[in-house]
Each structure stands twice: as C-alpha cells, then as structure tokens.
Protein backbone atom coordinates (compact mmCIF):
# COMPACT_ATOMS: atom_id res chain seq x y z
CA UNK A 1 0.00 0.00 0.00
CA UNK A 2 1.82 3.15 -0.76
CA UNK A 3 1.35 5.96 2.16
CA UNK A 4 0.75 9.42 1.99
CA UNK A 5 4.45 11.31 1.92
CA UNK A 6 2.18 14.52 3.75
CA UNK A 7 1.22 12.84 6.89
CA UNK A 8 3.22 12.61 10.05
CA UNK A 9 5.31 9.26 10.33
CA UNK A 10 3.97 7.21 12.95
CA UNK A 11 7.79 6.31 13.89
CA UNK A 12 10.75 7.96 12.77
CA UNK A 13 14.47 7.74 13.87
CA UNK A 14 16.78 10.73 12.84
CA UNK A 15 20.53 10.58 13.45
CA UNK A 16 19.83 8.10 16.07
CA UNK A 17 23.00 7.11 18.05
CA UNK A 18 22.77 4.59 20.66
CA UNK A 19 25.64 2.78 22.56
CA UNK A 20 24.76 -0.72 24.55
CA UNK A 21 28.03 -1.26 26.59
CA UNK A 22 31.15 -1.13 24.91
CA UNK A 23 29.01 -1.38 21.40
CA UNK A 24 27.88 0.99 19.24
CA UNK A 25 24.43 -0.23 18.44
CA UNK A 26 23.31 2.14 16.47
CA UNK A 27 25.44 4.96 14.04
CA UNK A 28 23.93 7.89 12.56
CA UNK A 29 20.80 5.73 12.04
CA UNK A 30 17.62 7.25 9.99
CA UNK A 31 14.47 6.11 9.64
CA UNK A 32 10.75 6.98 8.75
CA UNK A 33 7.68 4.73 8.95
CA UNK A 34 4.33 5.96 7.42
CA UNK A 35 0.71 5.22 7.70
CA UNK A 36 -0.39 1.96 5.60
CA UNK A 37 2.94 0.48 5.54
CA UNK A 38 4.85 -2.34 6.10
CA UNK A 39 8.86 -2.56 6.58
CA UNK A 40 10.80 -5.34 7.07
CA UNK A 41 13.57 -4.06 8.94
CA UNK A 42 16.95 -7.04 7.97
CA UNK A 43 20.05 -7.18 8.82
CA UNK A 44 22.50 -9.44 10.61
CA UNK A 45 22.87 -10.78 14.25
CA UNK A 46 24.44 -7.42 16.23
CA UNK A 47 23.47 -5.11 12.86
CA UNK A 48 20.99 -2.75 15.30
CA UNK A 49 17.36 -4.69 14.41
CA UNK A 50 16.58 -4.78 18.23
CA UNK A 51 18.01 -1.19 19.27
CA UNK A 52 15.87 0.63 17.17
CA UNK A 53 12.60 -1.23 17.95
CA UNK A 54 13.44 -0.79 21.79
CA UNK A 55 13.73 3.06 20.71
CA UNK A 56 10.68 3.39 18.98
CA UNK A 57 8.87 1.22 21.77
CA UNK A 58 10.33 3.64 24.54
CA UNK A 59 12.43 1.05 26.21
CA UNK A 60 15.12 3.00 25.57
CA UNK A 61 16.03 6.68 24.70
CA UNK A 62 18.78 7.61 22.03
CA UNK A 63 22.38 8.64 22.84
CA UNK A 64 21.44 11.53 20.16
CA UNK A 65 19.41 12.34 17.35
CA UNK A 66 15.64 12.07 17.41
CA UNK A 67 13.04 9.30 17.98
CA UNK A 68 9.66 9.73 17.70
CA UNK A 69 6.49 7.90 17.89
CA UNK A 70 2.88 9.40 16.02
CA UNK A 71 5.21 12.83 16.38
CA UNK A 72 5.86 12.03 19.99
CA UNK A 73 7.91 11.22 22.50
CA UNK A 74 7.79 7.28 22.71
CA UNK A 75 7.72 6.92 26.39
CA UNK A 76 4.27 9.13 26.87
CA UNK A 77 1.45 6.56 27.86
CA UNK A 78 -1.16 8.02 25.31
CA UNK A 79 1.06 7.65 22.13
CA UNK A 80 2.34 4.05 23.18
CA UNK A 81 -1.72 3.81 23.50
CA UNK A 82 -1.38 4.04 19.47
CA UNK A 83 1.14 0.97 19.44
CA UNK A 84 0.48 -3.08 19.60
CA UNK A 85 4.07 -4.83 20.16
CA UNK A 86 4.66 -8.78 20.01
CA UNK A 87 8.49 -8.92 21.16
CA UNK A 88 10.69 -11.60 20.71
CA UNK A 89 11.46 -12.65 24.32
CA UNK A 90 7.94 -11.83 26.20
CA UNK A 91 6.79 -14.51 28.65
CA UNK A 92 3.41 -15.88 29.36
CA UNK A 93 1.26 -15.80 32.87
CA UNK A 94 1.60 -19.84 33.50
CA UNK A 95 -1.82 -19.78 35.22
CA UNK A 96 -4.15 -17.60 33.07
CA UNK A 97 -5.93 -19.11 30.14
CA UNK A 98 -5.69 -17.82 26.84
CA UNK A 99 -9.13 -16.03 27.19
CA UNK A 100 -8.15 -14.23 30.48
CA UNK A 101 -4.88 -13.28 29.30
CA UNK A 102 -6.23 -11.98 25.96
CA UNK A 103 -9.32 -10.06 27.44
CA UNK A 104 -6.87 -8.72 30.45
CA UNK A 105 -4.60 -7.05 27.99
CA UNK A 106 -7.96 -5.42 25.69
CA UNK A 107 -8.92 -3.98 29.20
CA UNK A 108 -6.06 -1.62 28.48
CA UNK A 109 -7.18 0.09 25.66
CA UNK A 110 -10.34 2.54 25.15
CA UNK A 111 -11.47 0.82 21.99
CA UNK A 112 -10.35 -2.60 21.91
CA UNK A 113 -11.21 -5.51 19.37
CA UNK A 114 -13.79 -8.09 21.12
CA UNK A 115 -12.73 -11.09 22.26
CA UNK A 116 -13.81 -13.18 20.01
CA UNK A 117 -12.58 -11.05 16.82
CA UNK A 118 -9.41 -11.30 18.49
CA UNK A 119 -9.11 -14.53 19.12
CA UNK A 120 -10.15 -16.02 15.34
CA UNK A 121 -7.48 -13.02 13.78
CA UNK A 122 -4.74 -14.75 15.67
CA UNK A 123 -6.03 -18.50 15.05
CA UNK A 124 -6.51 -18.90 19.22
CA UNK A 125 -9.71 -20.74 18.26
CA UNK A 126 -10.23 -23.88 20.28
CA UNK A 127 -7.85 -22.77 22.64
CA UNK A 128 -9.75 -20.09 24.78
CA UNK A 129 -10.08 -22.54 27.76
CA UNK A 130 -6.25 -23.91 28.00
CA UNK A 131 -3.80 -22.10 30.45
CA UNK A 132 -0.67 -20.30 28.69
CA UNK A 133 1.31 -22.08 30.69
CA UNK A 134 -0.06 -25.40 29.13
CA UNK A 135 0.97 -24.05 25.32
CA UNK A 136 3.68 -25.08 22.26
CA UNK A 137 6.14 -22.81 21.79
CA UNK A 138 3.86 -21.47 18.63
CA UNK A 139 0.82 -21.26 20.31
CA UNK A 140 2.15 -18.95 22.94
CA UNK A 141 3.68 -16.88 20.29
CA UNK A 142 0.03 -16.91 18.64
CA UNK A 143 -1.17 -15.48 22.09
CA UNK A 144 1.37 -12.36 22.04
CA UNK A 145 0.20 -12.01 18.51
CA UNK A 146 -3.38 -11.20 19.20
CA UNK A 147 -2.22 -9.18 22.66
CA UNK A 148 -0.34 -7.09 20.37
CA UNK A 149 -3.63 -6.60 18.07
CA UNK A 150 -6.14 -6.52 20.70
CA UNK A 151 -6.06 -2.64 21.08
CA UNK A 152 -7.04 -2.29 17.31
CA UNK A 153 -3.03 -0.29 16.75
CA UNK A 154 -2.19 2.04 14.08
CA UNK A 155 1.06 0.48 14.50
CA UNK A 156 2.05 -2.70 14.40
CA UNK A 157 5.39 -4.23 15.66
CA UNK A 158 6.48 -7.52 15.34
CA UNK A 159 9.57 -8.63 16.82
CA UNK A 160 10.35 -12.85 14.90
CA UNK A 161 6.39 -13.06 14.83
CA UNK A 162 6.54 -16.98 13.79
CA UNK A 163 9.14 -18.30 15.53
CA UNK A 164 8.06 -22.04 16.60
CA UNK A 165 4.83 -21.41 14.63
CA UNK A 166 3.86 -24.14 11.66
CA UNK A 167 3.39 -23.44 7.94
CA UNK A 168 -0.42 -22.91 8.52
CA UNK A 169 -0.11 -20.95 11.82
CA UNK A 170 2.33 -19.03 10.07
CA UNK A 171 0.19 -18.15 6.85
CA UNK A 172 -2.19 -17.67 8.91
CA UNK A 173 -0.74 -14.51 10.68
CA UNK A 174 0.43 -13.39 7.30
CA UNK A 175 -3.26 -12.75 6.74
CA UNK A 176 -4.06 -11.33 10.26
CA UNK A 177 -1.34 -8.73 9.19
CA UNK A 178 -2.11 -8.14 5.87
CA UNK A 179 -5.97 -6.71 7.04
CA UNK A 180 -4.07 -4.91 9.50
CA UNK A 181 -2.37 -2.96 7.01
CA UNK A 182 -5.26 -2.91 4.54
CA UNK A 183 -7.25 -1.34 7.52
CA UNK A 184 -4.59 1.61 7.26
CA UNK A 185 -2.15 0.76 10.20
CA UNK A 186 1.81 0.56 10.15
CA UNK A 187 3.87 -2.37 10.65
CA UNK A 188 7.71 -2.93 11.57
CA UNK A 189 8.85 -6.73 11.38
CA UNK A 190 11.92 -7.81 11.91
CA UNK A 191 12.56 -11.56 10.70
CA UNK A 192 15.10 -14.05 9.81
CA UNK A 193 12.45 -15.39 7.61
CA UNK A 194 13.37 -13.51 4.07
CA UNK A 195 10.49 -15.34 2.29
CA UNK A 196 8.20 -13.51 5.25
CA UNK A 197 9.36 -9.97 5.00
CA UNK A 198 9.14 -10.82 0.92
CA UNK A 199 5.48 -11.92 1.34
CA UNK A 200 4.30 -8.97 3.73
CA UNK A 201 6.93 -6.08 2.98
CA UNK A 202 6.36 -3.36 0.78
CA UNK A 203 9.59 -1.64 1.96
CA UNK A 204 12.66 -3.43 2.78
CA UNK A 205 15.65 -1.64 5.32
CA UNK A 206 18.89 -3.41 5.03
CA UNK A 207 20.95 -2.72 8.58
CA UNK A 208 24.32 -3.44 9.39
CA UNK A 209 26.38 -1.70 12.27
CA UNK A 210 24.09 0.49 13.19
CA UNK A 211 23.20 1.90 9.84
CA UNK A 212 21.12 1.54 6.74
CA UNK A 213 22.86 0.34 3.77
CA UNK A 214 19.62 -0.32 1.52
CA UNK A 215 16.62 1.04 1.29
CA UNK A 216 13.51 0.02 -1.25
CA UNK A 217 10.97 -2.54 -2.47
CA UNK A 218 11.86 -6.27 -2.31
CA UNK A 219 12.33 -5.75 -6.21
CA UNK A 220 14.49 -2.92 -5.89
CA UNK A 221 16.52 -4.68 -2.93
CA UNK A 222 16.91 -7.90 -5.50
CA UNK A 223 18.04 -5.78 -8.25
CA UNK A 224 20.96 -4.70 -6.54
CA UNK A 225 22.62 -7.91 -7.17
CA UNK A 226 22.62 -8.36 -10.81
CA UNK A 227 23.37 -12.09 -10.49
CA UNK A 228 21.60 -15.77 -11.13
CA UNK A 229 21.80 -18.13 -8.72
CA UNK A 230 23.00 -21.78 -9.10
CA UNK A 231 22.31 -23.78 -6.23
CA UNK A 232 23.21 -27.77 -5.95
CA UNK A 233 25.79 -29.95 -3.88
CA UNK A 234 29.24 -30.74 -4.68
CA UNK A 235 32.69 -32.23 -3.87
CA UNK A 236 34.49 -28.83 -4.32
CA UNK A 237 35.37 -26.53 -1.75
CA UNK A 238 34.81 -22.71 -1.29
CA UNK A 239 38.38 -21.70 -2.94
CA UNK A 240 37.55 -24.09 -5.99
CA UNK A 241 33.89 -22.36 -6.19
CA UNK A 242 35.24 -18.67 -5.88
CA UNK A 243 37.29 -19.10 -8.66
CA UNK A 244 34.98 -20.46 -11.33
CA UNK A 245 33.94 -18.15 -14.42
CA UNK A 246 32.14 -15.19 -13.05
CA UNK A 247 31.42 -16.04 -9.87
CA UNK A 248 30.98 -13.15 -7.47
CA UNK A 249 29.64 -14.52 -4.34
CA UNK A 250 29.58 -18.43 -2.65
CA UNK A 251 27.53 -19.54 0.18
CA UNK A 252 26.55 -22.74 2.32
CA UNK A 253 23.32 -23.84 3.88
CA UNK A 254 23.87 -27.57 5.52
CA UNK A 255 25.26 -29.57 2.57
CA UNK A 256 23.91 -27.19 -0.66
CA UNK A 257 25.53 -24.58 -2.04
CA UNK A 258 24.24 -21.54 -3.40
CA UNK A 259 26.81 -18.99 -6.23
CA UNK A 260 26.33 -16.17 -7.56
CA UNK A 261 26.92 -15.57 -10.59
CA UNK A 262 26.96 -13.13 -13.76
CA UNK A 263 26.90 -15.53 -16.40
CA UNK A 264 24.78 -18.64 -16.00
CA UNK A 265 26.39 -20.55 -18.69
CA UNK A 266 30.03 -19.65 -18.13
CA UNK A 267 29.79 -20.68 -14.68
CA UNK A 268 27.90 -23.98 -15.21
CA UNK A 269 30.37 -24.84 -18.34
CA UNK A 270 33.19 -24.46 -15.34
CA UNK A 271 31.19 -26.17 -12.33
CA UNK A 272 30.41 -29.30 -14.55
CA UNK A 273 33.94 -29.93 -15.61
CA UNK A 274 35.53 -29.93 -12.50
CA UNK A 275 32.98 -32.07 -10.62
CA UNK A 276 30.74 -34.56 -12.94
CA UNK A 277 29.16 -35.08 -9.42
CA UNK A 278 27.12 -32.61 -8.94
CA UNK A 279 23.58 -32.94 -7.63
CA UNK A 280 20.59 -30.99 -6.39
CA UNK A 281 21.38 -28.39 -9.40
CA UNK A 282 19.01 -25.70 -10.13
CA UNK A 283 19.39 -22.20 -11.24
CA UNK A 284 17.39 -19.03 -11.04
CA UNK A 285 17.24 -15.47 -10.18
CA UNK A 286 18.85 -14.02 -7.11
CA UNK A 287 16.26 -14.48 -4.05
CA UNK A 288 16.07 -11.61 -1.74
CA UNK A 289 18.00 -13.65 1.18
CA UNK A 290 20.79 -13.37 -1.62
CA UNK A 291 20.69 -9.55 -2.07
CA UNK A 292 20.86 -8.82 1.46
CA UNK A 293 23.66 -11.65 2.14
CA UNK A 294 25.27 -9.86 -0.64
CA UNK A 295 24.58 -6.11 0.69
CA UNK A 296 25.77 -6.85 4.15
CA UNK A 297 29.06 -9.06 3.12
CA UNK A 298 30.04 -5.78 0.40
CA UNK A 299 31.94 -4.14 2.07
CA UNK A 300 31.98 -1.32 5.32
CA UNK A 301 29.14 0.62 5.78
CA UNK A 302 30.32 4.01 4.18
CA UNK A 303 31.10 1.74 0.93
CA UNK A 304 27.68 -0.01 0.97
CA UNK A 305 25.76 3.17 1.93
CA UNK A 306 22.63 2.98 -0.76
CA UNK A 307 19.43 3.96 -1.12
CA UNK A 308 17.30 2.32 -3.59
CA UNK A 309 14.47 4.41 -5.05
C-alpha cells in the first residue's frame, strides 16, 4: 500500500546514536515509517534490528538524534496507546488461560477488538479454555500475537512473529497482518524469515552496524545484485567455487551450495567440468536472502551506503 508522503510518520528515527556497553548499536541511524505500511527491517545478528525497535517502543532513549512515535515522545502513555508490540522474548502468565490473558490485555485500551474477533485473527480458536502455561512454543507466540492486536493499533510491531509457529499458523498470521495494514495501520517486522518480510513487505531496510545500507521494495533490494543463482551440492570446496567463471559470491546452507553468478552458462560450463558429481542443481534469479547476504558481506558501511528508489 503506498502511504501518503504529507502525513506525520507514525515512527521515525533521525541521526539516532545509541551505545549498549562497549558497542555501538546504532550509528547515525535514519528512519521513517508511514501510515499503511509495512517494513521489514533485515540485517545481521548485532546489525541494530533490536536497538531501534526498543527506541521506537520507549524502552530505551537515544544517545542523540531524534526518535519519535505518532510525532511524539515514545515513552508518553497516550502515544504508546497508538502501538500493539509482540516482542521476541515476552513470557506468558503460567496460570491464566488464553481467554483471560487476551481479554486482560484489551482492558487496556479505550477501543479494543472483542474477544472473540481477536481470538479467530490470531487462530486462538479452540484454545480459549487452555492455560498459557499449558501451550507449544507457537501457540504462545500466537497469544502475544493477538495481545499485540487486541487494542485495534495504528502500529504494528512484530519482533520474529513466527518463531516455533507451523506453515499454517504461520500463513495464517500473514493474513491477520495483511488486514491490518489494509485497515490503514503501520507495521515494523523484523525476521530471519526472508520469504516472510518478501510476502508482507512493501519496503525493505537493510541494517548493518548500526546503519542503513539499503533502502527500497523487495524488487528494488533484489536488483541490486545483478546475479543468477546456481544452487546444488558438490565435492568442491569454497576456494575451488570462488574461482569459477564469473562467480561473485559463494555460500553454504547444511550440505547445498548456493553462487552467484553473472553468467549462467560460463559458470555452469566451469562447475560441470571440475565435478561430474554434482547434484541438487538448479538455477534461477537471485532471491532476496541473496541480495541482502550480498549487501551486508560488500563491504563497510560508508562503501555499501545505498538507497534504492
């Protein structure tokens, strides 16, 4: 959904530096979240994902620059009013059931979703009657989900939202948050899930040490690597890989391999010769989990500073 550039962000960072310990967590960062969208905020383990949704949530004020929530300050009660938030590490009452819990947290708000509506949007359905303490790892996470809903937000922040969940439980919150931002509200995800922020993005922020070094749609992010990718598993190592025909980029997940690659053919002409064993092959465009792999391994942040339009 594309947002009105005239109305006021509902969160915006602005030159936001923030040291955690000896680390600097966050550099110089900037950035703006409008009405009726959805980013997907990426970036590696330590890049600054978690420091900047503790800012915008008010856990934690900047070192300096500016953060804002709905224009203000994050830590006043009404604006965080404005704000439903499904962390990553949020624990459970063991004793409540999943209707008390839910219908304790909508007692909170001056508008809230019924119960019911808010139970069937995060799939709790069948479930009203167990204790918290009594549910998967999944279900539990399905319970934060529809705490973070319950106060109908106008923004929406989601912290690994499926973690633990199963393919239907997980497609199944895709939709929840889809009418969320049909409906007009904003939503931040973080995820290590690339196919996720692919499926419910419409803007993707690339991160690493503390700053932004892309900026776009998940189209825009993926043509940033101008690249096919052959995936398939083989007897040669990383050094043999690097130096085939055109390669620019090789990676590992368990026993497959994935290259990058600016020439298809050249690359396959190479790969075959040296190993007639290869297996698994297939080849195809550049995913977005290989643009940001590629974004974040180019280089230091003042060489991969980007913005994509």
């Amino acid at each position: 959904m594309s947002a009105n550039l005239s109305q006021t962000p509902v969160g915006l960072l602005s030159q936001v530096t923030k040291r955690r310990g000896s680390t600097q967590a966050l550099d110089g960062l900037d950035l703006i979240i409008r009405p009726g969208q959805c980013v997907a905020l990426l970036g590696p383990n330590g890049a600054g994902k978690s420091t900047s949704v503790a800012l915008l949530t008010g856990r934690l004020s900047p070192d300096a620059g500016q953060v804002r929530l709905f224009g203000g300050d994050p830590r006043d009660l009404a604006t965080r009013g404005r704000m439903g938030v499904m962390l990553q590490e949020t624990g459970l009452p063991r004793t409540l059931t999943v209707r008390e819990q839910v219908d304790l947290f909508r007692s909170y708000y001056r508008q809230p979703r019924s119960l019911d509506e808010t139970l069937q949007l995060a799939g709790l359905e069948g479930l009203e009657r167990r204790r918290c303490g009594a549910l998967s790892g999944g279900q539990q996470r399905r319970v934060q989900f529809a705490i973070a809903i319950a106060g109908r937000p106008d923004f929406l922040v989601l912290d690994e939202p499926t973690t633990g969940m199963d393919i239907d439980a997980r497609r199944g919150l895709w939709s929840a948050v889809r009418a969320e931002i049909a409906r007009g509200a904003a939503v931040l995800l973080t995820t290590h899930h690339l196919d996720e922020a692919e499926a419910l993005a419409d803007r993707i922020v690339v991160i690493d040490h503390g700053r932004v070094i892309a900026d776009g749609t998940p189209e825009a992010i993926k043509s940033q690597v101008s690249a096919v990718a052959i995936r398939c598993r083989t007897r040669l190592g990383d050094a043999d890989l690097s130096s085939l025909a055109r390669v620019t980029s090789v990676s590992r997940d368990g026993g497959r391999v994935t290259l990058l690659t600016t020439s298809a053919s050249a690359t396959l002409r190479e790969l075959l010769a040296r190993d007639e064993t290869i297996d698994d092959l297939t080849v195809a465009g550049a995913s977005l989990e290989d643009a940001v792999t590629r974004l974040v391994r180019a280089g230091s942040p003042a060489q991969r500073q980007t913005e994509v339009a």
